[in-house]
Protein backbone atom coordinates (compact mmCIF):
# COMPACT_ATOMS: atom_id res chain seq x y z
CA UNK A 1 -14.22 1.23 22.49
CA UNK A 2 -17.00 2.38 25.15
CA UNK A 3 -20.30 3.65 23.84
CA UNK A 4 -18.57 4.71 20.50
CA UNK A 5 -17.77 3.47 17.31
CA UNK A 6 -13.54 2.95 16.69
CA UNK A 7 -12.46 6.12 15.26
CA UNK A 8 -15.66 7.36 14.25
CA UNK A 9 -17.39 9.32 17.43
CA UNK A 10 -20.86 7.70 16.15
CA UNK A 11 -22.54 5.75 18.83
CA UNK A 12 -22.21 1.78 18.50
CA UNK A 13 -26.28 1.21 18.51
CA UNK A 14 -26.33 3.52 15.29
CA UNK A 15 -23.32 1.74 13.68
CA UNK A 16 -25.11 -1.63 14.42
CA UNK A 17 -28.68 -0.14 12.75
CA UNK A 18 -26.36 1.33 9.59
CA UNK A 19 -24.66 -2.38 9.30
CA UNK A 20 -27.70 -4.25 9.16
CA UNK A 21 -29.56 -1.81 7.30
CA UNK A 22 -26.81 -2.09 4.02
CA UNK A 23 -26.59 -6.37 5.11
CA UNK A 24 -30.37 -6.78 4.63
CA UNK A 25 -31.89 -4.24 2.20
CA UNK A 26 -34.99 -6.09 1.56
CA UNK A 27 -35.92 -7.32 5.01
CA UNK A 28 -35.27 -3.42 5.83
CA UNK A 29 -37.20 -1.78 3.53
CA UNK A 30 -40.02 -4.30 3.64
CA UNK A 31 -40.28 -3.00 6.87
CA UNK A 32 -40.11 0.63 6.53
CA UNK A 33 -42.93 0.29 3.27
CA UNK A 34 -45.01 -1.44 6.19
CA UNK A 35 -44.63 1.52 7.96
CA UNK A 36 -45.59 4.05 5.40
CA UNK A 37 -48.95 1.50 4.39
CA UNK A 38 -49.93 1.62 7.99
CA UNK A 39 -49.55 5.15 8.45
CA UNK A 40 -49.59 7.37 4.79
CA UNK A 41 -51.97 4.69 3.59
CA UNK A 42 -53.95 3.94 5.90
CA UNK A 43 -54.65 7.81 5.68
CA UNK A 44 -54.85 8.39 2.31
CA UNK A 45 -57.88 5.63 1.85
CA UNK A 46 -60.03 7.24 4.61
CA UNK A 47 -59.79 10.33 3.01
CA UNK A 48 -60.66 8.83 -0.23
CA UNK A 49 -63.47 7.36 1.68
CA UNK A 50 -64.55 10.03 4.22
CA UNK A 51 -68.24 10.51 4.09
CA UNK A 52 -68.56 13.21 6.68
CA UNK A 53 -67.98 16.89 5.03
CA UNK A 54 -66.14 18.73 1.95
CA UNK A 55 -62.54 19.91 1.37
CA UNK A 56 -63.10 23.35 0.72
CA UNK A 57 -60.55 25.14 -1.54
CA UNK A 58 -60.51 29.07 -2.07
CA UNK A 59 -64.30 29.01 -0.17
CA UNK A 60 -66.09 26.60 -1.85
CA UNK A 61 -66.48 22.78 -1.62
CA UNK A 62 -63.91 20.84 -3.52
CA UNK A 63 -65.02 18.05 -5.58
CA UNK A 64 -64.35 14.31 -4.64
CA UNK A 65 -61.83 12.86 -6.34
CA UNK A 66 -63.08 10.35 -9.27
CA UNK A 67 -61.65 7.34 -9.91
CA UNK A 68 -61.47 6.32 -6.24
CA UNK A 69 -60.75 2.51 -6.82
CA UNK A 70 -58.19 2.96 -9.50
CA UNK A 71 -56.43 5.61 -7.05
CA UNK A 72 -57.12 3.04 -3.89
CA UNK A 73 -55.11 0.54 -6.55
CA UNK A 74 -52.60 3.14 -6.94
CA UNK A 75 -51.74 3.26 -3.62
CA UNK A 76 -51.57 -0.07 -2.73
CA UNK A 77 -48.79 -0.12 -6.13
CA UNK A 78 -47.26 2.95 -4.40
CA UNK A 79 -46.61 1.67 -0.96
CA UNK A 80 -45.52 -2.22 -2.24
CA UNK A 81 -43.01 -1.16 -4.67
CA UNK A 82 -40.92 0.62 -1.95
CA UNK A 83 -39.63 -3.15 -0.70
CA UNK A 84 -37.30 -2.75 -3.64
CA UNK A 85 -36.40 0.71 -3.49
CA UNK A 86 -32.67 -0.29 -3.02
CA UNK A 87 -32.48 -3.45 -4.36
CA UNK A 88 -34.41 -2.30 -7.62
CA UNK A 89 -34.34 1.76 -7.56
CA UNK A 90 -35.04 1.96 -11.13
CA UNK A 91 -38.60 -0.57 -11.47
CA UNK A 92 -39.04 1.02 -7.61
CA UNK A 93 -39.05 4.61 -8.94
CA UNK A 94 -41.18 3.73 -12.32
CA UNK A 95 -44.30 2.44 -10.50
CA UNK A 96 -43.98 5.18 -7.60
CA UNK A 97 -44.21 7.70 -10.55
CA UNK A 98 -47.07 6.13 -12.18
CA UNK A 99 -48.97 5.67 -8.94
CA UNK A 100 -48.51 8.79 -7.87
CA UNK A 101 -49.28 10.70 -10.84
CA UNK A 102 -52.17 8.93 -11.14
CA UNK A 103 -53.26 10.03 -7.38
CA UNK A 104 -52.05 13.54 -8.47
CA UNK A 105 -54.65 13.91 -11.37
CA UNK A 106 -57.27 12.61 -9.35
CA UNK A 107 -57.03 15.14 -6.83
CA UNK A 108 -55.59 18.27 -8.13
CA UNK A 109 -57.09 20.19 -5.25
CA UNK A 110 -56.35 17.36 -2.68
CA UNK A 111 -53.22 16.49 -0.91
CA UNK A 112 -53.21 12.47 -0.71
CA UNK A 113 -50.50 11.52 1.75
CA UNK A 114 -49.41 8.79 -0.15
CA UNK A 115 -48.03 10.85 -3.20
CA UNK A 116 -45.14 12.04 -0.26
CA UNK A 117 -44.05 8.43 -1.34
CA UNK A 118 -42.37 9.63 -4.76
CA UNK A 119 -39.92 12.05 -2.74
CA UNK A 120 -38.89 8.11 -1.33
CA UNK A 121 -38.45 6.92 -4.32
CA UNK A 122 -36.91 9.67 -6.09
CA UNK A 123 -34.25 9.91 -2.93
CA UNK A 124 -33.26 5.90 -3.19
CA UNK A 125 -32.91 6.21 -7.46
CA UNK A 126 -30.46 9.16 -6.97
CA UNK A 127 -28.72 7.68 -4.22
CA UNK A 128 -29.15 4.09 -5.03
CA UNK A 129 -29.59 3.81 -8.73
CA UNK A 130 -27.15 3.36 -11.77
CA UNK A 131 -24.71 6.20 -12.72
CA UNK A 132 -27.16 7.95 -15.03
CA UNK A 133 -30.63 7.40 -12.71
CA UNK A 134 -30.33 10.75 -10.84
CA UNK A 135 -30.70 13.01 -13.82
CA UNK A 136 -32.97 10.55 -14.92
CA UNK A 137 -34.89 10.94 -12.08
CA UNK A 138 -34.79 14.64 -11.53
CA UNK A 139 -36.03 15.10 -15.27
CA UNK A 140 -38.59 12.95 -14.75
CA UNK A 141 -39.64 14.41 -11.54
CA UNK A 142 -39.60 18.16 -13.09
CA UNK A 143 -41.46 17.04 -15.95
CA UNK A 144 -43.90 15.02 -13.76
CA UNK A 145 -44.58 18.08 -12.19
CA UNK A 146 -44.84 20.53 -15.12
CA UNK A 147 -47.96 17.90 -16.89
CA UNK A 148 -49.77 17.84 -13.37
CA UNK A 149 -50.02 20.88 -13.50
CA UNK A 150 -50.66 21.39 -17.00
CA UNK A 151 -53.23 18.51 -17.34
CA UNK A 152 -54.36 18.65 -13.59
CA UNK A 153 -56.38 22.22 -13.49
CA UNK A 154 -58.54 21.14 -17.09
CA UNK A 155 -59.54 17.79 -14.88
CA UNK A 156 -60.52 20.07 -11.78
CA UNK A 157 -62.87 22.07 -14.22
CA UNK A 158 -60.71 25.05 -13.70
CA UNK A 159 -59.61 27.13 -16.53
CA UNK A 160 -55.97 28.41 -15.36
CA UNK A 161 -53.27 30.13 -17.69
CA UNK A 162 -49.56 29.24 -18.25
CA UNK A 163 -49.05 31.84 -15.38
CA UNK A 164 -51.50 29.48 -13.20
CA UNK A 165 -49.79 26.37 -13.32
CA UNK A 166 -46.49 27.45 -14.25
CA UNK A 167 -46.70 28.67 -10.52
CA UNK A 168 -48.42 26.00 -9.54
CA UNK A 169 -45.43 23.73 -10.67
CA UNK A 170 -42.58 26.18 -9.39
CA UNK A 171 -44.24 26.44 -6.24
CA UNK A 172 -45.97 23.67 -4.63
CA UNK A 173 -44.69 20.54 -6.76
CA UNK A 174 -40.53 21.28 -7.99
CA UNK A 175 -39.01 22.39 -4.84
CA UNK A 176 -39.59 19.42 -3.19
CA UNK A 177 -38.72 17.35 -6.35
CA UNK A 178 -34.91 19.05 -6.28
CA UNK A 179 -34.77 18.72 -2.19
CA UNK A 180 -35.21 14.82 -2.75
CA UNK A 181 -33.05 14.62 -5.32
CA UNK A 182 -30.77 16.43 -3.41
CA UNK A 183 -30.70 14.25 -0.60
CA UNK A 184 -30.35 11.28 -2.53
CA UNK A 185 -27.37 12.98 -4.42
CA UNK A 186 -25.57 13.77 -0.85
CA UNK A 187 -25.95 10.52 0.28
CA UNK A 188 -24.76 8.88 -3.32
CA UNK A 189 -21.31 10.85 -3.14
CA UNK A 190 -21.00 10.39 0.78
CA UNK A 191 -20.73 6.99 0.07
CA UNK A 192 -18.62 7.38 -3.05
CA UNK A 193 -16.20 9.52 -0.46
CA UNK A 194 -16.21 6.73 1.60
CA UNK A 195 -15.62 4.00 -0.23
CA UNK A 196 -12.80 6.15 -2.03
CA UNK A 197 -11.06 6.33 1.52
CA UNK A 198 -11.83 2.76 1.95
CA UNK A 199 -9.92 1.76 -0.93
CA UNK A 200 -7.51 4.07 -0.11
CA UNK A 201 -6.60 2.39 3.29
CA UNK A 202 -6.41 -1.20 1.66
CA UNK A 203 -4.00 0.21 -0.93
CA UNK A 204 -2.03 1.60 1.42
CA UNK A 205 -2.56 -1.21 4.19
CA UNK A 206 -1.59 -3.76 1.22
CA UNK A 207 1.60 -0.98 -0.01
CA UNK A 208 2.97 -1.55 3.69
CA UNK A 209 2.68 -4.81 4.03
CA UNK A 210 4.39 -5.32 0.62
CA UNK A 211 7.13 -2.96 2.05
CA UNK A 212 7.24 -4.95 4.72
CA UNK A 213 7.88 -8.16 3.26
CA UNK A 214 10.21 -5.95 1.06
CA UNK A 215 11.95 -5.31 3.94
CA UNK A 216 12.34 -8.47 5.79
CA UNK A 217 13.67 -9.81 2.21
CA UNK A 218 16.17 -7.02 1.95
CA UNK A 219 17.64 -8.08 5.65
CA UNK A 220 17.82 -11.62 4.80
CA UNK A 221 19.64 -10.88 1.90
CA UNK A 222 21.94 -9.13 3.80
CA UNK A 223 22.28 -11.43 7.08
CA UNK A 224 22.73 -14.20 4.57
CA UNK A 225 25.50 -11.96 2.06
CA UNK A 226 27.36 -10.90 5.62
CA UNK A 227 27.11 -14.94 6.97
CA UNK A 228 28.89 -15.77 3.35
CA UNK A 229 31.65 -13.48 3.94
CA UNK A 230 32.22 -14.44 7.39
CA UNK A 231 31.96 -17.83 6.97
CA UNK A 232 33.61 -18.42 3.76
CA UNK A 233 36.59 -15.92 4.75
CA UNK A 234 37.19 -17.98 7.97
CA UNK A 235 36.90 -21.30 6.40
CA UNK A 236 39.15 -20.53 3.80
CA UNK A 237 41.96 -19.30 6.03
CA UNK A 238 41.34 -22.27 8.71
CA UNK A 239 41.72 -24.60 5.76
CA UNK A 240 44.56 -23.04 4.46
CA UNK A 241 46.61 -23.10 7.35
CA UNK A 242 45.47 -26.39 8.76
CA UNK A 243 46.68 -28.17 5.19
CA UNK A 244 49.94 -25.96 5.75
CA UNK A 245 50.30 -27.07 9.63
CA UNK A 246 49.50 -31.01 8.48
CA UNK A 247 52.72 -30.51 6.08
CA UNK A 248 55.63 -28.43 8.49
CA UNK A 249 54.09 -30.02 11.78
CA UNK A 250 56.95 -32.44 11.88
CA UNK A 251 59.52 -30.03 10.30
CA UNK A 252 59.05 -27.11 11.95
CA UNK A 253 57.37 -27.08 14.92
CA UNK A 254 57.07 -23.51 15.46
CA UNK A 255 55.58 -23.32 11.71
CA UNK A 256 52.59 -25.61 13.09
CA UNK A 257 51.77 -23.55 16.01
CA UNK A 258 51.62 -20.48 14.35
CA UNK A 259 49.45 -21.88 11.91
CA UNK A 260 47.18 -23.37 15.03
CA UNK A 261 47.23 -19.77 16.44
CA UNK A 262 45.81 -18.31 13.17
CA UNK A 263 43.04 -21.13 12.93
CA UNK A 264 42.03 -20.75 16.30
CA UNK A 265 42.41 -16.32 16.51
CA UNK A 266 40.49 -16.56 12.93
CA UNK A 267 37.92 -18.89 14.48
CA UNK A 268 37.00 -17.27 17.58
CA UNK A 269 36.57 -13.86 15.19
CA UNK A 270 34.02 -15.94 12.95
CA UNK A 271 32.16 -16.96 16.04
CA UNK A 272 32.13 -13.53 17.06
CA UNK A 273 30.67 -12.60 13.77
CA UNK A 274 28.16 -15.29 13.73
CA UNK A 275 26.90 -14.62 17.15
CA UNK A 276 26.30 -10.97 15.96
CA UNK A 277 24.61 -11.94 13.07
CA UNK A 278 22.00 -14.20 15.08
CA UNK A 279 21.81 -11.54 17.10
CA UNK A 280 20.24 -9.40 14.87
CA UNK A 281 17.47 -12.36 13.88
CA UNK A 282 16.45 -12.85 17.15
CA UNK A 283 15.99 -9.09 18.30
CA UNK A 284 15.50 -7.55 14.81
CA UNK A 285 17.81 -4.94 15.17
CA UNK A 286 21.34 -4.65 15.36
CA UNK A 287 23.92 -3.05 17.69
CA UNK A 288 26.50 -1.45 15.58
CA UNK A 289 28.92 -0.89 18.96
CA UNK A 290 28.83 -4.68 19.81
CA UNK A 291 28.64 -5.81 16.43
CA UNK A 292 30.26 -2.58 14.07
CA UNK A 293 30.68 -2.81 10.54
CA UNK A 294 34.04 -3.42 9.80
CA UNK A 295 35.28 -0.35 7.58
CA UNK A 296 38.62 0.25 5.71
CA UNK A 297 40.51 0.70 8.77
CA UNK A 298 40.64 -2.85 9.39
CA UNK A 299 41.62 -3.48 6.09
CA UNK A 300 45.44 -4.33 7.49
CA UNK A 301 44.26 -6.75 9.63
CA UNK A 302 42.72 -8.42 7.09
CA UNK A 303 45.65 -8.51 4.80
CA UNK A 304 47.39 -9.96 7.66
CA UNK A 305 45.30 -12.56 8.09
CA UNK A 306 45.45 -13.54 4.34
CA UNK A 307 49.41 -13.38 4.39
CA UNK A 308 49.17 -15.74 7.36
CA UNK A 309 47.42 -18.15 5.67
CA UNK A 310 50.35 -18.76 3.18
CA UNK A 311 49.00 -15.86 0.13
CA UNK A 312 51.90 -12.96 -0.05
CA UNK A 313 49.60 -9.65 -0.35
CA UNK A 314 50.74 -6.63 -1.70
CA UNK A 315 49.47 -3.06 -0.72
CA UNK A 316 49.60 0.17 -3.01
CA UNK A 317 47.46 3.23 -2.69
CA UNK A 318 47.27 6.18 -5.00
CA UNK A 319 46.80 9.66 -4.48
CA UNK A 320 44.82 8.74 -0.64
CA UNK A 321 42.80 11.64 0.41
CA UNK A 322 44.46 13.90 3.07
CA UNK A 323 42.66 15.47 6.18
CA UNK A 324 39.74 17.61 5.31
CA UNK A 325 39.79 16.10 1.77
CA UNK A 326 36.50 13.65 0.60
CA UNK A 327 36.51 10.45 1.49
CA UNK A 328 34.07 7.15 1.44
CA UNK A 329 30.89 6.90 3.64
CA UNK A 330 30.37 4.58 5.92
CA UNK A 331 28.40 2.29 3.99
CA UNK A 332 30.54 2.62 1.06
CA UNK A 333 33.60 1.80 3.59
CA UNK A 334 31.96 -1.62 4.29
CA UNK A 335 31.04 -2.59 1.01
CA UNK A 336 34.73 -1.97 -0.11
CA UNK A 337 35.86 -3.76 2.98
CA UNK A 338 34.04 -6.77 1.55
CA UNK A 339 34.85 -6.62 -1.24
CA UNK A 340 38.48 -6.60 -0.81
CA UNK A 341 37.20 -9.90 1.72
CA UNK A 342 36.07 -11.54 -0.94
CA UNK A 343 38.35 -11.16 -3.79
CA UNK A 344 41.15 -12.27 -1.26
CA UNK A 345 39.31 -15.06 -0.28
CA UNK A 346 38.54 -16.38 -3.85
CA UNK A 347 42.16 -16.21 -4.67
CA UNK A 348 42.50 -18.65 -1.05
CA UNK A 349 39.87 -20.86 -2.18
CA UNK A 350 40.79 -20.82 -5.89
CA UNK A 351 44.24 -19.77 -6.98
CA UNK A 352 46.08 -22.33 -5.97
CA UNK A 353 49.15 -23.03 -4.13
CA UNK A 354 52.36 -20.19 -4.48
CA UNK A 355 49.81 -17.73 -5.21
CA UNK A 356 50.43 -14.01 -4.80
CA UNK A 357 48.07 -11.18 -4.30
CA UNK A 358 47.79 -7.42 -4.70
CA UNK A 359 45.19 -5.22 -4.10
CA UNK A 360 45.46 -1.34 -5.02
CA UNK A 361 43.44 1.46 -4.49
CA UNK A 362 43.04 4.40 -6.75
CA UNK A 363 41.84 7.59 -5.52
CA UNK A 364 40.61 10.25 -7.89
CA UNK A 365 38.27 13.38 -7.30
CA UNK A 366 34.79 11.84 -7.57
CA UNK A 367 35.89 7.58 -6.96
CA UNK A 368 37.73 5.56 -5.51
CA UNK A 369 38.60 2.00 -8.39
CA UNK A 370 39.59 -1.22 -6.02
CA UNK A 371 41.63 -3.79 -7.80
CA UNK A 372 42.14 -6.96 -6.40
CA UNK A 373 44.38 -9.29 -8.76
CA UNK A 374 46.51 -12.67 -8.34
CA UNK A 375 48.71 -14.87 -10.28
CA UNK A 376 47.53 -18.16 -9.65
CA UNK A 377 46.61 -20.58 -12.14
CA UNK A 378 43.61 -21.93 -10.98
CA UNK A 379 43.56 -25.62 -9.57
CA UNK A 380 42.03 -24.35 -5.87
CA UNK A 381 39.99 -27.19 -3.58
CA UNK A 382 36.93 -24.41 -3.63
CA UNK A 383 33.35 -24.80 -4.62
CA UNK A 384 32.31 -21.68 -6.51
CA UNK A 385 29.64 -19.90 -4.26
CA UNK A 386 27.70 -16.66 -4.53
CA UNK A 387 30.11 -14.42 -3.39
CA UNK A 388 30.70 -12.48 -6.32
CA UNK A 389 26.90 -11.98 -6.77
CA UNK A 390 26.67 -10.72 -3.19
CA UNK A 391 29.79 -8.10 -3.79
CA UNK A 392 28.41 -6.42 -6.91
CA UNK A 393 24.55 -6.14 -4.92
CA UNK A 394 26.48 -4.74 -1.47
CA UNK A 395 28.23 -2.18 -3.74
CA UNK A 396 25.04 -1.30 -5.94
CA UNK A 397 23.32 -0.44 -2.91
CA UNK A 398 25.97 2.44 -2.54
CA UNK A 399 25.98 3.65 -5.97
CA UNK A 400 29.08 1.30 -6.79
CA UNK A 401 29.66 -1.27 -9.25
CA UNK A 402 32.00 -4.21 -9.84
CA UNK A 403 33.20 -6.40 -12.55
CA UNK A 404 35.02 -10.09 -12.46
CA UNK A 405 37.06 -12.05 -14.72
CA UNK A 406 40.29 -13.28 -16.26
CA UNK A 407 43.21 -10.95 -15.87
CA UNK A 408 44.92 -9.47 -19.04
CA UNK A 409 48.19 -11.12 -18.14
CA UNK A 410 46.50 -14.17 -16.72
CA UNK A 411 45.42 -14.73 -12.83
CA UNK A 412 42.36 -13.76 -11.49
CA UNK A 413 41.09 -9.49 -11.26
CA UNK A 414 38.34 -8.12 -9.54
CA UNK A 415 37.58 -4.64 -9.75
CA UNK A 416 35.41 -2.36 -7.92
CA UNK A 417 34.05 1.21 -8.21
CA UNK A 418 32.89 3.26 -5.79
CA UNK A 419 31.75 7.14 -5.37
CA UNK A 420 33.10 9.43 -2.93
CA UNK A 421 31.11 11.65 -0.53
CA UNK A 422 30.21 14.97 -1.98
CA UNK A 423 30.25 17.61 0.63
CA UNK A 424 31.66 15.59 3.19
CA UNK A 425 35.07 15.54 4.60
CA UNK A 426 37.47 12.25 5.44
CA UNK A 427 37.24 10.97 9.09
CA UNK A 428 38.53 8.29 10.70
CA UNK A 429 37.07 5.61 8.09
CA UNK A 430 38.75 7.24 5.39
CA UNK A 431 41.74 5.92 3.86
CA UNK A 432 43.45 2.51 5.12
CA UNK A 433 45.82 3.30 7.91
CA UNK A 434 48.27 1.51 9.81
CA UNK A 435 49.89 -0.04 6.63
């Protein structure tokens, strides 16, 4: 940070001065009214009290001021009631005004230092004060200055038209009234400004940080949605086929090594899975070429792996878009991916045994409609999971939808809608080949 403030260019000895000046008002201020006694004060009673020579105005002597105590007692108010020009602007600025007018009248032809105190005051109520103390103030400063002038020339024994103190007021006494006020206004909407950007930055500090959390929510979700299907999928097939394997081991040899083969091939691909997943929680981010989404191209293998598990799968596709023709995106590729994953797997988990399966895809201009459907009748080993509630939020994040249920001639249907690409042609993710 050097010899400057963070981000501010303003020296680090001023920013300490501004912090303890706003931490200890009172202690500050007591200080600074010490000041002004000692000096303004200290000036304004030997004048009241000079014995050597006259003041002489326009060529002749002036006359003394009268009253001398009661303005020595003014100025002694004066001076203490700055302590609380910040902590009490508005009893600060009332006994300033009084003491000062007071020293005013006394000494129409005289300039007392100490009346230089009710610019103070009048700068601390507009910058200080309540919402309405600066028009307050600058009335009462205008107006001050307007009966000083008006009552002030009688007391001096001077007879003086409105033209007289009218200038005298415009002149000598409201000018610096307005600059005071002024100042006091400046600094009141400096710190306004500031404060505005200071409550700025926490909102959007705290909006980040709520993003944030948003986010790392979002990717759990997701980790834990993508663990489900991985793990769920694999288990279903490894249980499958090692039930199947316990039954033809004896039978049919070759049966029970094929159905090893699948566990372990459908194993080591879970692991694979897995390890990407963890992957991702450790470093954060993920590396789609070591760990790609899988996308509708790998759909066969999938139905592959279902049939070898003992559930006869069915294909159809409708109306598939050509080359050049719309097709999925990416995202939308995956989330149909799973959910073909997880209908399938449902009907392993739940159907039953001698279930079948189909799964269709309809293509139309604007949508492609997934429908995954079995025959089974129920009576499955499986726990019912979250699966289903993980489909329909993968697919809503890509403008897709889903529904589950009953079919109309019994089984089990899951359907799924999702939209195709506008303005986008088919790649290599588009449509399901190798069938």
């Amino acid at each position: 940070m050097g010899r400057f403030g963070r981000d501010t260019g303003v020296p680090v000895w001023l920013e300490r001065i501004g912090r303890m000046t706003r931490a200890h008002p009172l202690l500050v201020d007591s200080g600074f009214a010490v000041l002004l006694a000692a000096t303004l004060g200290a000036w304004t009673v030997l004048l009241l009290f000079d014995s050597t020579g006259e003041p002489v105005v326009g060529g002749a002597p002036a006359t003394r001021p009268p009253w001398r105590e009661l303005v020595v007692v003014s100025v002694v108010a004066g001076h203490g009631a700055l302590v609380w020009r910040r902590v009490r602007p508005v009893p600060s600025f009332a006994v300033v005004g009084v003491a000062t007018g007071v020293q005013m009248l006394a000494s129409i032809w005289w300039f007392l230092p100490s009346t230089s105190l009710f610019l103070v005051a009048l700068y601390s109520l507009s910058g200080y004060g309540a919402r309405s103390a600066p028009a307050v103030g600058l009335v009462t400063g205008v107006a001050g200055a307007v009966v000083v002038s008006v009552c002030g020339f009688p007391l001096a024994g001077l007879p003086v038209g409105p033209a007289g103190w009218f200038g005298h007021a415009a002149v000598r006494l409201v000018p610096f009234v307005v600059a005071a006020w002024s100042l006091g206004m400046f600094r009141r909407v400096r710190v306004a400004y500031v404060a505005a950007l200071e409550e700025r930055a926490m909102r959007a500090e705290a909006e980040r940080e709520e993003r944030a959390r948003r986010a790392v929510a979002d990717e759990r979700a997701r980790i834990a949605r993508e663990m489900h299907d991985v793990v769920a999928h694999a288990l279903s097939v490894v249980i499958s086929q090692a039930d199947g394997g316990r039954y033809v081991a004896k039978a049919d040899q070759a049966r029970a090594v094929e159905s090893l083969t699948t566990i372990a091939r459908t194993g080591r691909q879970a692991l694979a899975d897995i390890r990407g997943l963890l992957r991702v929680l450790r470093t954060g981010t993920r590396d789609d070429e070591q760990f790609p989404h899988p996308q509708l191209a790998d759909l066969p293998e999938l139905l592959d792996r279902i049939r070898a598990a003992g559930v006869p799968v069915v294909f159809e596709e409708r109306d598939p878009p050509g080359d050049g023709e719309i097709g999925l995106s990416p995202g939308a590729e995956f989330a149909a991916f799973r959910a073909v994953q997880e209908a399938l797997t449902n009907t392993l988990k739940h159907a039953g045994p001698s279930a079948r399966a189909q799964v269709s895809f309809a293509w139309s201009p604007d949508c492609l409609v997934i429908a995954v459907r079995d025959d089974g009748a129920g009576g499955g080993t499986g726990d019912p999971g979250h699966g289903l509630v993980g489909m329909r939020e993968r697919l809503s994040v890509v403008g897709g939808r889903a529904t589950a249920g009953p079919g109309s001639d019994g089984g089990f249907l899951v359907e799924a809608w999702l939209p195709r690409r506008v303005g986008e042609v088919a790649g290599e993710h588009s449509g399901v080949p190798g069938r």
